[in-house]
C-alpha atoms as a PDB file:
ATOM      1  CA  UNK A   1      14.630  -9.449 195.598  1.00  0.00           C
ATOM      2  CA  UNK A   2      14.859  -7.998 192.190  1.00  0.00           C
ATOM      3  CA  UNK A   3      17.518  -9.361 189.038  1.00  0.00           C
ATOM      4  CA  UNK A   4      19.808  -6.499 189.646  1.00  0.00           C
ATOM      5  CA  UNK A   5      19.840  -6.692 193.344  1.00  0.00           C
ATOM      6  CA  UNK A   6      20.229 -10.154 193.714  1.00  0.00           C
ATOM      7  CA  UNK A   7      23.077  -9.793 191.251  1.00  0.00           C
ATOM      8  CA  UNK A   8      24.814  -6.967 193.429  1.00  0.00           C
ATOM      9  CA  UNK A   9      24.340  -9.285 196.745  1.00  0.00           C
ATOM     10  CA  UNK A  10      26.228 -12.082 194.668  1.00  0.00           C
ATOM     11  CA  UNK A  11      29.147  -9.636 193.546  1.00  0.00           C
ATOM     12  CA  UNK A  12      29.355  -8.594 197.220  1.00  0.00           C
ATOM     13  CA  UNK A  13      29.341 -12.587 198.583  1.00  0.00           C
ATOM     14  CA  UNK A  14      32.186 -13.386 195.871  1.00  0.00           C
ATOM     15  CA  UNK A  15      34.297 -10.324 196.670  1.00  0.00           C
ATOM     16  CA  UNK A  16      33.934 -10.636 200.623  1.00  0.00           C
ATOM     17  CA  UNK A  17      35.246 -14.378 200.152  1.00  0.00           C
ATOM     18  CA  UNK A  18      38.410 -13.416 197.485  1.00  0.00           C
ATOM     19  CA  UNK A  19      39.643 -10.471 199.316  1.00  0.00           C
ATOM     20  CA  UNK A  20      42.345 -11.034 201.602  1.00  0.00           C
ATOM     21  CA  UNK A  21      43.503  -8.999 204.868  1.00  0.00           C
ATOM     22  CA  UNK A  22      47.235  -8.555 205.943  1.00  0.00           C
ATOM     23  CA  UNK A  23      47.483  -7.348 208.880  1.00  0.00           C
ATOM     24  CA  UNK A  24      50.076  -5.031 210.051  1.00  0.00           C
ATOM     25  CA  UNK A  25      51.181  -3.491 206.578  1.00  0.00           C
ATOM     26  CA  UNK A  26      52.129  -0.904 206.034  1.00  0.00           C
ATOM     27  CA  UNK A  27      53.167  -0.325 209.485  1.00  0.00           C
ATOM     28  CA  UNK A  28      51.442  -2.099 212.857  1.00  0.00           C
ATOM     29  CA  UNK A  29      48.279  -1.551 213.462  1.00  0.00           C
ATOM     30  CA  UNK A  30      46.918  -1.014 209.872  1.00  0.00           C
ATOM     31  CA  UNK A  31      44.968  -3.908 208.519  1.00  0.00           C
ATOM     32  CA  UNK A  32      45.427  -4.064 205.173  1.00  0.00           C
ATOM     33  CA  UNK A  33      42.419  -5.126 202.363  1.00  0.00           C
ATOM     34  CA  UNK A  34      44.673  -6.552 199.825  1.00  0.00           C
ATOM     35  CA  UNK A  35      42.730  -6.683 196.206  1.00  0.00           C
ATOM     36  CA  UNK A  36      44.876  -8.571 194.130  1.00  0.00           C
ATOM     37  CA  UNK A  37      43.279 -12.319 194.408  1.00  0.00           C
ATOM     38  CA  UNK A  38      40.305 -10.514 193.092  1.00  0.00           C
ATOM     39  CA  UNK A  39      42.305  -9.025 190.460  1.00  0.00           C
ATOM     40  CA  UNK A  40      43.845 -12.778 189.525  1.00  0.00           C
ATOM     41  CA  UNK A  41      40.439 -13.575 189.047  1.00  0.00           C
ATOM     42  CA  UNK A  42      39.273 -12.713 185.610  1.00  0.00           C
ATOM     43  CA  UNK A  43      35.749 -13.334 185.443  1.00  0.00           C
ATOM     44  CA  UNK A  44      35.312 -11.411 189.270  1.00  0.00           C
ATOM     45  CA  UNK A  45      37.539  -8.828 188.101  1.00  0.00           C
ATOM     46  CA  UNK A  46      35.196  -8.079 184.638  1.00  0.00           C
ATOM     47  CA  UNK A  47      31.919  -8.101 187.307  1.00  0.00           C
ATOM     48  CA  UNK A  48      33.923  -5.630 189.431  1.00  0.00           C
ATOM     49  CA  UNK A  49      34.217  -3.562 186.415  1.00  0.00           C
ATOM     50  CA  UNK A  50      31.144  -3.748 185.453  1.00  0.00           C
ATOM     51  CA  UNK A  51      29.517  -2.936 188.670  1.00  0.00           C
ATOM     52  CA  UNK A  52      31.789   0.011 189.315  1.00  0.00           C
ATOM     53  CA  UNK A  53      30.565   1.410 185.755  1.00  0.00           C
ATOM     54  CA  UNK A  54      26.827   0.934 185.670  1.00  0.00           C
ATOM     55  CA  UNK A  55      25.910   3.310 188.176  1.00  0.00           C
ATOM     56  CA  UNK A  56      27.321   6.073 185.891  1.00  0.00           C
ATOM     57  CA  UNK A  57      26.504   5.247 182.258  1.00  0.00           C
ATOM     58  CA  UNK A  58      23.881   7.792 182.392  1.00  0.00           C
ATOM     59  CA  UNK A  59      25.892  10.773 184.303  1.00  0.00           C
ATOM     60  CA  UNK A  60      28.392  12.142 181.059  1.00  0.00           C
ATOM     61  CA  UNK A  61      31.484  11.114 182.165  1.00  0.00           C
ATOM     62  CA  UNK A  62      34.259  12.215 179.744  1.00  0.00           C
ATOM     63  CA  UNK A  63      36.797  11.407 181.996  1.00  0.00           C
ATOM     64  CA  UNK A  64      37.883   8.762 185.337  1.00  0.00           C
ATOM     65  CA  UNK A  65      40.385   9.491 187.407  1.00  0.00           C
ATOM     66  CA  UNK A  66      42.657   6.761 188.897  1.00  0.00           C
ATOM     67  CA  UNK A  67      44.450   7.618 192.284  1.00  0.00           C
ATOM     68  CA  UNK A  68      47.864   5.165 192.115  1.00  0.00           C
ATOM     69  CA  UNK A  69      48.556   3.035 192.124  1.00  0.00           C
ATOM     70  CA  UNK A  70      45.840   0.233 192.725  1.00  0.00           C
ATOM     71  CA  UNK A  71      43.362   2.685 191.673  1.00  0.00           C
ATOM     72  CA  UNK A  72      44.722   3.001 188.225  1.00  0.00           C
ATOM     73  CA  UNK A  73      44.058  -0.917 187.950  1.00  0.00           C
ATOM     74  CA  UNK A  74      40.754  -0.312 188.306  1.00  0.00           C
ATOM     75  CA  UNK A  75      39.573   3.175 186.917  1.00  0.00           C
ATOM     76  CA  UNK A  76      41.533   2.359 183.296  1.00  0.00           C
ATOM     77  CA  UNK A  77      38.516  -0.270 182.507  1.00  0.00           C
ATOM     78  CA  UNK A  78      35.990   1.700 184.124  1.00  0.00           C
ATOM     79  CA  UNK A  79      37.015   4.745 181.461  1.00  0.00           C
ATOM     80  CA  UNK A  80      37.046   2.161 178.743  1.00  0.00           C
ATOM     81  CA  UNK A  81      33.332   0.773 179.673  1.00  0.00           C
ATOM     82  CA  UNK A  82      31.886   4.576 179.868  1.00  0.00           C
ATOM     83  CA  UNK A  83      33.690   5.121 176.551  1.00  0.00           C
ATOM     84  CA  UNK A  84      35.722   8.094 178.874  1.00  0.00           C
ATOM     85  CA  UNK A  85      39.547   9.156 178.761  1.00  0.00           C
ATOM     86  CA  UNK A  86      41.236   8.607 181.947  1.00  0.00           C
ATOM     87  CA  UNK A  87      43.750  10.694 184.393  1.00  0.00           C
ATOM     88  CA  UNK A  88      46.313   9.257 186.734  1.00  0.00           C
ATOM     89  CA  UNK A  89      46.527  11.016 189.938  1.00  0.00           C
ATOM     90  CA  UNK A  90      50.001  10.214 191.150  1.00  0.00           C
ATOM     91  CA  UNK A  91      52.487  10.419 193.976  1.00  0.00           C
ATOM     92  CA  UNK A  92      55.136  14.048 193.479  1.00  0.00           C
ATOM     93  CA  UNK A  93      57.452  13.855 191.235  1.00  0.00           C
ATOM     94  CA  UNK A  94      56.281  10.804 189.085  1.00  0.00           C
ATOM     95  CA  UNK A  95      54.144  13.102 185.839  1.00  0.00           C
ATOM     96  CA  UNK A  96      56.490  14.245 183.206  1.00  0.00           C
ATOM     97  CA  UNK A  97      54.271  17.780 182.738  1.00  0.00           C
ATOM     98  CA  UNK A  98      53.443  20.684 184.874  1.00  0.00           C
ATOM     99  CA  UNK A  99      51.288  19.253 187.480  1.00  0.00           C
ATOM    100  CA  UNK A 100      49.142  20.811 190.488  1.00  0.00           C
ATOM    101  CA  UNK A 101      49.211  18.974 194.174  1.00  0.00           C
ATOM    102  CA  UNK A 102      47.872  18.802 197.236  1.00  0.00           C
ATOM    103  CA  UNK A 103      48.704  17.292 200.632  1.00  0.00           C
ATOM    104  CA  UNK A 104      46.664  15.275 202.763  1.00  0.00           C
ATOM    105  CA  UNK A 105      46.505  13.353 205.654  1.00  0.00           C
ATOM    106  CA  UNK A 106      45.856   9.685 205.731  1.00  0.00           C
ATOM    107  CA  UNK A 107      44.723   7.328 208.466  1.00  0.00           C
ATOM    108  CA  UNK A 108      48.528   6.485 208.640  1.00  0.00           C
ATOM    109  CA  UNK A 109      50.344   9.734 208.145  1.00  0.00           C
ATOM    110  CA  UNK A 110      50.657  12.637 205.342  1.00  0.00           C
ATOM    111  CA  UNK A 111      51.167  12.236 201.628  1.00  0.00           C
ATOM    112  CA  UNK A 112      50.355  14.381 198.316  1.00  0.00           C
ATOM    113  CA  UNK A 113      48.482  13.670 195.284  1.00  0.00           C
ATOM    114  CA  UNK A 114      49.630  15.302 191.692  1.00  0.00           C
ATOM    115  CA  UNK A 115      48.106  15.259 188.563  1.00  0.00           C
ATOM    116  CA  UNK A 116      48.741  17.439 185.030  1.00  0.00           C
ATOM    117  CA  UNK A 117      47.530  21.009 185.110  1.00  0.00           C
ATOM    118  CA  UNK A 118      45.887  19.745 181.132  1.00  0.00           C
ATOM    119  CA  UNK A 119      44.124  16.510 182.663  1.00  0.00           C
ATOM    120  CA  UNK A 120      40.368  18.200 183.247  1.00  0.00           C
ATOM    121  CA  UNK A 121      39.665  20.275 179.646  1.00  0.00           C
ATOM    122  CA  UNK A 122      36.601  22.148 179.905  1.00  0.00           C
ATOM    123  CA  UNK A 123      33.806  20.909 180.594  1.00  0.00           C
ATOM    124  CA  UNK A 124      35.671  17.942 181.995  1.00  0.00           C
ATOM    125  CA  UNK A 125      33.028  15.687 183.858  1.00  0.00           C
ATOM    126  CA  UNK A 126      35.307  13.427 185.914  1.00  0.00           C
ATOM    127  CA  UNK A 127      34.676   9.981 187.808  1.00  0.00           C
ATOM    128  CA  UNK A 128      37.376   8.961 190.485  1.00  0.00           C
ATOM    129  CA  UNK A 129      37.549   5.278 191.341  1.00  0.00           C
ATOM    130  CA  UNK A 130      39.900   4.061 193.891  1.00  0.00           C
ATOM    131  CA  UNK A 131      40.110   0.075 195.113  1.00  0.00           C
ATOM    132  CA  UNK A 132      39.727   1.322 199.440  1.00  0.00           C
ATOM    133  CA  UNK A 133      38.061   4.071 201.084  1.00  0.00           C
ATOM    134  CA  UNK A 134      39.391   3.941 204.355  1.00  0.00           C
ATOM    135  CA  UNK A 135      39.453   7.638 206.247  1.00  0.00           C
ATOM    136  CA  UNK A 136      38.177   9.261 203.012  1.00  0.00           C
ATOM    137  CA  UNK A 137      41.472  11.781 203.286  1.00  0.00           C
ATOM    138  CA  UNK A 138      43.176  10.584 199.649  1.00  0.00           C
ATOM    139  CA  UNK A 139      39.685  10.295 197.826  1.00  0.00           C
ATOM    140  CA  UNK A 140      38.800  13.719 199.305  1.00  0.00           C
ATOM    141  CA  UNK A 141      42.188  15.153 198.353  1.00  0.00           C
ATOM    142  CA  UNK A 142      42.242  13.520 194.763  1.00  0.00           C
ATOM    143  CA  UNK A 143      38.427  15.193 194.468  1.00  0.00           C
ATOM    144  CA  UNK A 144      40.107  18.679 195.616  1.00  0.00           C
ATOM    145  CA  UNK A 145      42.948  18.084 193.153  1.00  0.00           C
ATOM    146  CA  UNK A 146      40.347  17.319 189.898  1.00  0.00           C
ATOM    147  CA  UNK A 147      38.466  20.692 190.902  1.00  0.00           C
ATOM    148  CA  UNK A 148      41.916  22.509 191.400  1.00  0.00           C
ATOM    149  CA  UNK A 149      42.552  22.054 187.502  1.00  0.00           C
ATOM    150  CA  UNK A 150      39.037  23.038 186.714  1.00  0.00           C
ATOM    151  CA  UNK A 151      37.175  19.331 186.163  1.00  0.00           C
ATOM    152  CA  UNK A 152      33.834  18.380 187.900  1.00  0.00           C
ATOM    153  CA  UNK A 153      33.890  15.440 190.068  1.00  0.00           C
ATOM    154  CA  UNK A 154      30.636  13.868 189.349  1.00  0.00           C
ATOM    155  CA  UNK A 155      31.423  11.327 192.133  1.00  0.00           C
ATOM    156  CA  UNK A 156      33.123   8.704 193.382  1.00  0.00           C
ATOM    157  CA  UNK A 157      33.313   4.451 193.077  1.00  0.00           C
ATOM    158  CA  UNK A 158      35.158   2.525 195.120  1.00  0.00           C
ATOM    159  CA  UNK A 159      35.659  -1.350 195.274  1.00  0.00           C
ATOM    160  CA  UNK A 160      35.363  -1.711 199.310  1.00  0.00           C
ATOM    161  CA  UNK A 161      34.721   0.957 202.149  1.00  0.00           C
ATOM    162  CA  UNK A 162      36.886  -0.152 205.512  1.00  0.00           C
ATOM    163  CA  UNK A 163      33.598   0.220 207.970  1.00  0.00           C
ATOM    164  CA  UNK A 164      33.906   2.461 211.251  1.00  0.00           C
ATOM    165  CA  UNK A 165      36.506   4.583 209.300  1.00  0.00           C
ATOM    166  CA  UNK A 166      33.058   6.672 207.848  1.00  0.00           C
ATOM    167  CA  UNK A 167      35.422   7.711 204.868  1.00  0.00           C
ATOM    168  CA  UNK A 168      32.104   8.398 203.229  1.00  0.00           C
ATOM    169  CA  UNK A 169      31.579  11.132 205.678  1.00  0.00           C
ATOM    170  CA  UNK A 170      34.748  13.498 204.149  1.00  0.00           C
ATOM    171  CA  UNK A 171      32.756  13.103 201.075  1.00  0.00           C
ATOM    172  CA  UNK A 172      29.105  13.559 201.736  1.00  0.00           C
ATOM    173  CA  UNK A 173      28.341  16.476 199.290  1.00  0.00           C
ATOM    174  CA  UNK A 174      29.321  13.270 196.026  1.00  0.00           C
ATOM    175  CA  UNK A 175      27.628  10.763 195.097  1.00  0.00           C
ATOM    176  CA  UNK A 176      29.626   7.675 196.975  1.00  0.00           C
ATOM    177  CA  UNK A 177      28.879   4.194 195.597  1.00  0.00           C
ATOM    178  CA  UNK A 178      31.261   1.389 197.130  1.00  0.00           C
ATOM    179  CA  UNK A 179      30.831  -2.365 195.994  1.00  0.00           C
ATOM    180  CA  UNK A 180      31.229  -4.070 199.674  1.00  0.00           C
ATOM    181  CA  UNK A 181      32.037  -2.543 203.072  1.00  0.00           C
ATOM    182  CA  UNK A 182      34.653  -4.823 205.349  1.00  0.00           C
END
């Protein structure tokens, strides 16, 4: 096993063992990956980082997108490490500017994703990064949204994948990379 992947199956070992599941939130039936002992943990947290980066030093991202709210958490460091701006994708009604939106469903009902009509200036090569891809619905939608305002989604990085939900599949035309499937 090489440096690098031996590395990797370490990051995945140390997540798997910090993350914690809450079961029925937010409503019965939905298990819930909950990141936040992972992001109490400061040296875990940089690795995360780190590892969510590397795969796209090389790809000329100018900008990462953050879908909210734990996704901003995450994407604001990534942008920092790949010397990129970043762009909150929020819920309606929570951008001060003229935004764009789009609805989607999600494995637990319908919601809508907004973002500035500004966020993507040409030629605006964007990175989203989102802590769960679960049904692949918001990350899809988010993806839509970026293109909507003209940006370039050069893929997408997530910090777990929920397995059986094949989120992956709503995406499979971008390049996917996910730190640890549950």
């Amino acid at each position: 096993m090489s440096d690098a992947a031996s590395e990797h199956d370490g990051l995945r070992k140390r997540l798997a063992a910090t993350l914690r599941d809450v079961p029925d939130f937010p409503k019965p039936g939905v298990a819930f990956k909950d990141i936040t002992p992972v992001l109490a943990d400061a040296a875990l947290l940089r690795d995360v980082i780190s590892a969510l980066a590397t795969p796209w030093e090389e790809s000329g991202v100018t900008h990462v997108a953050g879908v909210e709210s734990r996704g901003f958490i995450l994407a604001a460091p990534v942008a920092i490490a790949l010397g990129a701006g970043f762009i909150p994708i929020r819920k309606p009604g929570k951008l001060p500017w003229k935004t764009a939106g789009k609805e989607y469903a999600l494995e637990y009902g319908t919601d809508r994703l907004e973002m500035h009509v500004d966020a993507c200036p040409a030629p605006a090569r964007v990175l989203l990064v989102d802590d769960v891809l679960a049904t692949g619905g918001t990350a899809a939608a988010a993806c839509e949204l970026i293109e909507q305002v003209n940006g370039t989604v050069l893929g997408c990085a997530f910090l777990l994948s929920i397995a059986g939900l094949n989120g992956a599949h709503r995406l499979s035309l971008r390049r996917v990379v996910t730190l640890l499937e549950c």
